[in-house]
N, C-alpha and C. Protein backbone atom coordinates (compact mmCIF):
# COMPACT_ATOMS: atom_id res chain seq x y z
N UNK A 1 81.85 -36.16 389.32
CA UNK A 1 81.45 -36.35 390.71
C UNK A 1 80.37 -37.41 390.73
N UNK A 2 80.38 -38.35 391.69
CA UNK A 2 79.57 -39.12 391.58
C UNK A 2 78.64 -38.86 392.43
N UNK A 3 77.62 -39.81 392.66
CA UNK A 3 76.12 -39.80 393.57
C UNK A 3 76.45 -39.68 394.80
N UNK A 4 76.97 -40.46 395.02
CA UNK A 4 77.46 -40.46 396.54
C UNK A 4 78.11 -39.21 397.03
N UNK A 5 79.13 -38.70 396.12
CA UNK A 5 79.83 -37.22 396.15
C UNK A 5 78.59 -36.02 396.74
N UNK A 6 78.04 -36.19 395.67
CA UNK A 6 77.24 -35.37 395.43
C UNK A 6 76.22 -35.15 396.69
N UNK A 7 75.53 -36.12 396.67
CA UNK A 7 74.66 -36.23 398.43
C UNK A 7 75.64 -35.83 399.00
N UNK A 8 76.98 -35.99 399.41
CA UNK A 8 77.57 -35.82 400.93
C UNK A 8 77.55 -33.65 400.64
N UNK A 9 77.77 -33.41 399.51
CA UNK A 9 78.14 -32.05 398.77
C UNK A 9 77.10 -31.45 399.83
N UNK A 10 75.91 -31.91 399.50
CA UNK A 10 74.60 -31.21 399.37
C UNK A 10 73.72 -31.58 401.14
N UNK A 11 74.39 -32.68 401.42
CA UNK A 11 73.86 -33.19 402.71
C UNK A 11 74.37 -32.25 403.82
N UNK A 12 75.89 -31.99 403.96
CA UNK A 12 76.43 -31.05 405.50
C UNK A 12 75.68 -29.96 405.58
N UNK A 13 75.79 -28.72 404.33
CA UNK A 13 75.38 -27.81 404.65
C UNK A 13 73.39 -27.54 405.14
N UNK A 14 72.81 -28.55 404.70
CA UNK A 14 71.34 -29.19 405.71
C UNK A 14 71.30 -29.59 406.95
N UNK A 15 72.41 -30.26 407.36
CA UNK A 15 72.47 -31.00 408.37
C UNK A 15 72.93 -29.68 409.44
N UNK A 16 73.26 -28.33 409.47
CA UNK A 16 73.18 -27.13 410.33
C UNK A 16 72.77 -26.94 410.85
N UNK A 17 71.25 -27.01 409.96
CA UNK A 17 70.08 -26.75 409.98
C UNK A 17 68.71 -27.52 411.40
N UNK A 18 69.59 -28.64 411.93
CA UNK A 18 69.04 -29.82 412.22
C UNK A 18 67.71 -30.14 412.13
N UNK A 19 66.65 -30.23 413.18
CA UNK A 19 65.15 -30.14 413.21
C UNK A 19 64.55 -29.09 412.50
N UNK A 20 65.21 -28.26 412.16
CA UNK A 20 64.28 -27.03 411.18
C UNK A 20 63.88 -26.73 410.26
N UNK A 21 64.73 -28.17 409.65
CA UNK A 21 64.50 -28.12 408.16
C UNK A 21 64.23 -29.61 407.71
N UNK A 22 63.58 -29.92 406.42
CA UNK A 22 62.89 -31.23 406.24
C UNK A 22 63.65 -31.05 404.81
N UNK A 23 64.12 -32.37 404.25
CA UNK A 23 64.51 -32.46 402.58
C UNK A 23 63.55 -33.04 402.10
N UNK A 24 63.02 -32.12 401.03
CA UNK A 24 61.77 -32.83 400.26
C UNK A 24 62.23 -33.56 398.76
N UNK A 25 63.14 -33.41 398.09
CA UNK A 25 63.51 -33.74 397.16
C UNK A 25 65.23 -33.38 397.17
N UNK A 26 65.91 -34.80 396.61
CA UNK A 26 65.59 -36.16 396.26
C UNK A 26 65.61 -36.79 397.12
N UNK A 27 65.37 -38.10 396.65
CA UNK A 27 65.41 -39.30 398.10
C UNK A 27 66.14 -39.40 398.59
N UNK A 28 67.05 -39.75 397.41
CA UNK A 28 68.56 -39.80 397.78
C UNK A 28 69.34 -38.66 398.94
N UNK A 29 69.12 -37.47 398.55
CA UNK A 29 69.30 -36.47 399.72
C UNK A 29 68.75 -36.87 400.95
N UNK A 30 67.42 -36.72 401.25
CA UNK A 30 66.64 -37.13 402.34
C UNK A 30 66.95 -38.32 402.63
N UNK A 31 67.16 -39.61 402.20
CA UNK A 31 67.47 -40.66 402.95
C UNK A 31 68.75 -40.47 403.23
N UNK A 32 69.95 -40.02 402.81
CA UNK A 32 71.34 -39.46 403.40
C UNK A 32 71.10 -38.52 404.44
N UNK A 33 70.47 -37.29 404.67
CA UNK A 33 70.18 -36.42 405.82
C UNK A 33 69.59 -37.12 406.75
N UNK A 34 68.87 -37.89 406.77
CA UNK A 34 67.63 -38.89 407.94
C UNK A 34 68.69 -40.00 408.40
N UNK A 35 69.56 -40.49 407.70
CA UNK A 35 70.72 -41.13 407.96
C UNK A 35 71.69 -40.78 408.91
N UNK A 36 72.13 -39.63 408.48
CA UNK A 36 73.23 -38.65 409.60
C UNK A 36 72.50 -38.08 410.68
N UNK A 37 71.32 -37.78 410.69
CA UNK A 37 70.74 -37.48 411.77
C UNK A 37 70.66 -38.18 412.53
N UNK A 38 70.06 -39.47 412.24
CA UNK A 38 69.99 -40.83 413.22
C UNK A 38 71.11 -41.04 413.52
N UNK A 39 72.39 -41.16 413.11
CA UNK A 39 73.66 -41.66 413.63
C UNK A 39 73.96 -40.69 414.76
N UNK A 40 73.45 -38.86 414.63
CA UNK A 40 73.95 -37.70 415.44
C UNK A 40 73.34 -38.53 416.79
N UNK A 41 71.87 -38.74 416.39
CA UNK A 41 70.96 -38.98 417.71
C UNK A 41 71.30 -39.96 418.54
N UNK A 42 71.52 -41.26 418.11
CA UNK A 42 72.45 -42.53 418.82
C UNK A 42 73.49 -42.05 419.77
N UNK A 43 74.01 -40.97 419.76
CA UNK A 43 75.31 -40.17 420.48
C UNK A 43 74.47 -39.91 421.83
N UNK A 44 73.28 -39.16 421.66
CA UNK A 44 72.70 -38.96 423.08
C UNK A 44 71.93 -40.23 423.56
N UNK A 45 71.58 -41.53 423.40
CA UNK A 45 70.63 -42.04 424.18
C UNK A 45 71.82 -42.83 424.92
């Protein structure tokens, strides 16, 4: 499985979660979750 795999693995089941939860480790996670969030948010403005 690669990196990319792996973040998306580990990224949906956070992303449930929305504002309630913060990824503190790895970056890689957290800059993939802060990613999908921003794309969710673009939907409402």
């Amino acid at each position: 499985m690669g990196v990319g795999a792996a973040q998306r693995l580990y990224a949906f089941p956070v992303l449930k979660y929305g504002a309630d939860c913060e990824v503190v480790s790895t970056n890689g996670l957290r800059e993939r979750v802060a990613a999908e969030l921003a794309k969710a948010g673009k939907q409402y403005e």
